[in-house]
PDB file of N, CA and C in Angstrom:
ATOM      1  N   UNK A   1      -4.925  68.885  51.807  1.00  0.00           N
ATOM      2  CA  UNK A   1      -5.172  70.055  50.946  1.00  0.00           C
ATOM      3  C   UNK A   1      -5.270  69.618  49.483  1.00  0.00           C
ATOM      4  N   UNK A   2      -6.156  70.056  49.040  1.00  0.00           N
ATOM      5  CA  UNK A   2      -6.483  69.596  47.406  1.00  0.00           C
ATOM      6  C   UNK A   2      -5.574  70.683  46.830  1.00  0.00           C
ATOM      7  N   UNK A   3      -4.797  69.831  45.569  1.00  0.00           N
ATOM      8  CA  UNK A   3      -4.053  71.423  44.407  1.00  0.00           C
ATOM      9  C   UNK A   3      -5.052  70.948  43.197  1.00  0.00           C
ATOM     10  N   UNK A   4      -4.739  72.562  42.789  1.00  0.00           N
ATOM     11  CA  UNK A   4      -5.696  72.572  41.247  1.00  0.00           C
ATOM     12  C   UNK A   4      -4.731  71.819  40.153  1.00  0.00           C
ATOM     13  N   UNK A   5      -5.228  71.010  39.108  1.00  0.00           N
ATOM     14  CA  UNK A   5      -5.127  70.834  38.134  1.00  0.00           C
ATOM     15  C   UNK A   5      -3.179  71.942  37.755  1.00  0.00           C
ATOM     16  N   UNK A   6      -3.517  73.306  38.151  1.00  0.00           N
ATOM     17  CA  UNK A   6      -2.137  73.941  37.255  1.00  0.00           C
ATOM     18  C   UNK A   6      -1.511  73.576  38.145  1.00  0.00           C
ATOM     19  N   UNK A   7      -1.783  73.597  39.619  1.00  0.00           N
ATOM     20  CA  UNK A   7      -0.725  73.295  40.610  1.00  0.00           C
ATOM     21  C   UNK A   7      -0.064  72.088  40.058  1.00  0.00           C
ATOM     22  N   UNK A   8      -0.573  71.274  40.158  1.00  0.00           N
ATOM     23  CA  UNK A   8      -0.442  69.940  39.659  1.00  0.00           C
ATOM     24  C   UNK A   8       0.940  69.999  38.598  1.00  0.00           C
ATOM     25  N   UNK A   9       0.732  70.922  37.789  1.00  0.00           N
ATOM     26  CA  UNK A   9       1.344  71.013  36.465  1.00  0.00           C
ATOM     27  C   UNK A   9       2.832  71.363  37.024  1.00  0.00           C
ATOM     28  N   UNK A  10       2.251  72.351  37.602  1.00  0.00           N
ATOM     29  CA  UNK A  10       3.936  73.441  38.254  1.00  0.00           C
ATOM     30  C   UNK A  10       4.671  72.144  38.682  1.00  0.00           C
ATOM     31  N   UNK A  11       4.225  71.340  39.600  1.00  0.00           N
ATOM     32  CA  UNK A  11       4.908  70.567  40.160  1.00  0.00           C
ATOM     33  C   UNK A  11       5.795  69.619  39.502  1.00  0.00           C
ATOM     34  N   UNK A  12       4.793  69.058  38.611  1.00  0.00           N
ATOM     35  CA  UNK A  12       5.585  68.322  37.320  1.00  0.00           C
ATOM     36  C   UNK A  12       6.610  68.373  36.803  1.00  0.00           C
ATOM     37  N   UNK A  13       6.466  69.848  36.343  1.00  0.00           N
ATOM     38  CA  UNK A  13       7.687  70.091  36.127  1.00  0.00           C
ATOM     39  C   UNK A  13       8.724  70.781  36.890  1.00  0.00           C
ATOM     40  N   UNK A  14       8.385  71.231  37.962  1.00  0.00           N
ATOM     41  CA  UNK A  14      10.046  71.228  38.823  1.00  0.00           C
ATOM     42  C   UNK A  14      10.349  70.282  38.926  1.00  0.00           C
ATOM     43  N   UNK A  15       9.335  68.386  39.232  1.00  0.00           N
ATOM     44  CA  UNK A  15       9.766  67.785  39.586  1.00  0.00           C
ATOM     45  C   UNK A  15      10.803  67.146  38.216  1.00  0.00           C
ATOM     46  N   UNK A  16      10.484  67.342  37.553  1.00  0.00           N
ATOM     47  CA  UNK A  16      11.052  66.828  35.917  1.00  0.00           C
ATOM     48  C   UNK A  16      12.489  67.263  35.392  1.00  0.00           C
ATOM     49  N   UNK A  17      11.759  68.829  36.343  1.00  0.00           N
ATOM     50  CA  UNK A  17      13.862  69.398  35.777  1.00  0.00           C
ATOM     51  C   UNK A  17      14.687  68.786  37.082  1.00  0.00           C
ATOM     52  N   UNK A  18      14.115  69.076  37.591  1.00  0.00           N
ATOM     53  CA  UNK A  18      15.303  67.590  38.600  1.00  0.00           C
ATOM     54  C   UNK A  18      15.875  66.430  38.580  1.00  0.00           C
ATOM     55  N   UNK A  19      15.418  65.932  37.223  1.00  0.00           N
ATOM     56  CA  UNK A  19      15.639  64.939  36.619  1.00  0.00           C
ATOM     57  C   UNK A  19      14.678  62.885  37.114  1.00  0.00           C
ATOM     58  N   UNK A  20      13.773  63.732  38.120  1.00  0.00           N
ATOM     59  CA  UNK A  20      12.726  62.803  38.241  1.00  0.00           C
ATOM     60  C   UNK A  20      11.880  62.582  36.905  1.00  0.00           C
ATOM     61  N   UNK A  21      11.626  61.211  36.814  1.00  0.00           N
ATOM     62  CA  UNK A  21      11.042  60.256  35.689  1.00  0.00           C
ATOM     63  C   UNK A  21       9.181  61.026  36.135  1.00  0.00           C
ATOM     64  N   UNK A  22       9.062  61.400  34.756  1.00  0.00           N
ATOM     65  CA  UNK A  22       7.749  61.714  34.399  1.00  0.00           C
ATOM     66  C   UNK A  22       6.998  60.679  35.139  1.00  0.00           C
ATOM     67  N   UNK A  23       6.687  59.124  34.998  1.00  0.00           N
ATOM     68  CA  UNK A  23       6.301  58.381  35.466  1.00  0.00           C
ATOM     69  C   UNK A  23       5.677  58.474  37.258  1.00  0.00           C
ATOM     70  N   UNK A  24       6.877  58.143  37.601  1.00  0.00           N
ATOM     71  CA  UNK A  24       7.087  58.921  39.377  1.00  0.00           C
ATOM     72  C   UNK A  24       6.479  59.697  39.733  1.00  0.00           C
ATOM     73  N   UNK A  25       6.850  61.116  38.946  1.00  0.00           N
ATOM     74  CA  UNK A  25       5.604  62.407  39.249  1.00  0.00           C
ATOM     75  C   UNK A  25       4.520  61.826  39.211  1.00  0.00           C
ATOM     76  N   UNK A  26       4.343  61.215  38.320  1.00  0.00           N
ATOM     77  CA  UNK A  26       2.622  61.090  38.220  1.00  0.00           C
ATOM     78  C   UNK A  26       2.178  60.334  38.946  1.00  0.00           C
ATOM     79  N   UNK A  27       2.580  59.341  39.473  1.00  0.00           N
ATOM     80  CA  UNK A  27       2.035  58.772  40.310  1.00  0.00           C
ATOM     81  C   UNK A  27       2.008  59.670  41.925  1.00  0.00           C
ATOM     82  N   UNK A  28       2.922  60.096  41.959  1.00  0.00           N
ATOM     83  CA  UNK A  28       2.950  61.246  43.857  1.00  0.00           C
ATOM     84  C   UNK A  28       1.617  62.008  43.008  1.00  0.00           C
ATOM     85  N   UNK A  29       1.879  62.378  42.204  1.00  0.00           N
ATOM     86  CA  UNK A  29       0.715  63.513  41.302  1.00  0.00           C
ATOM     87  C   UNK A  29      -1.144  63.182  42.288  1.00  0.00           C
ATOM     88  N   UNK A  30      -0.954  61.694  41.834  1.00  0.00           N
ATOM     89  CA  UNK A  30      -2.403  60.839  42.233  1.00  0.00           C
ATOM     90  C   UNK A  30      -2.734  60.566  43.478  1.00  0.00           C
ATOM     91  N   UNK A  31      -1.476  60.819  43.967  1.00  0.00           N
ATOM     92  CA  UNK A  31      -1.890  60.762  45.504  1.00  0.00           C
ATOM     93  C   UNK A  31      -2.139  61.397  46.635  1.00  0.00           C
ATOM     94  N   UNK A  32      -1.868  62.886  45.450  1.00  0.00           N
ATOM     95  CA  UNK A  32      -2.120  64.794  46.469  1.00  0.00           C
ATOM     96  C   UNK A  32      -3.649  64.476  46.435  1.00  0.00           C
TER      97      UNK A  32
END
């Protein structure tokens, strides 16, 4: 399943207030 661009975003940052490294996200980010 492809997410849009905001999906993308939302995710970020739940994943961020969880205290996951910006970095990390972004990379799972590249691989949806």
């Amino acid at each position: 399943m492809s997410l849009s661009k905001h999906t993308k975003a939302e995710l970020l940052e739940m994943l961020t207030s969880q205290g996951i490294d910006a970095k990390s996200t972004m990379k799972k980010a590249e691989l949806i």
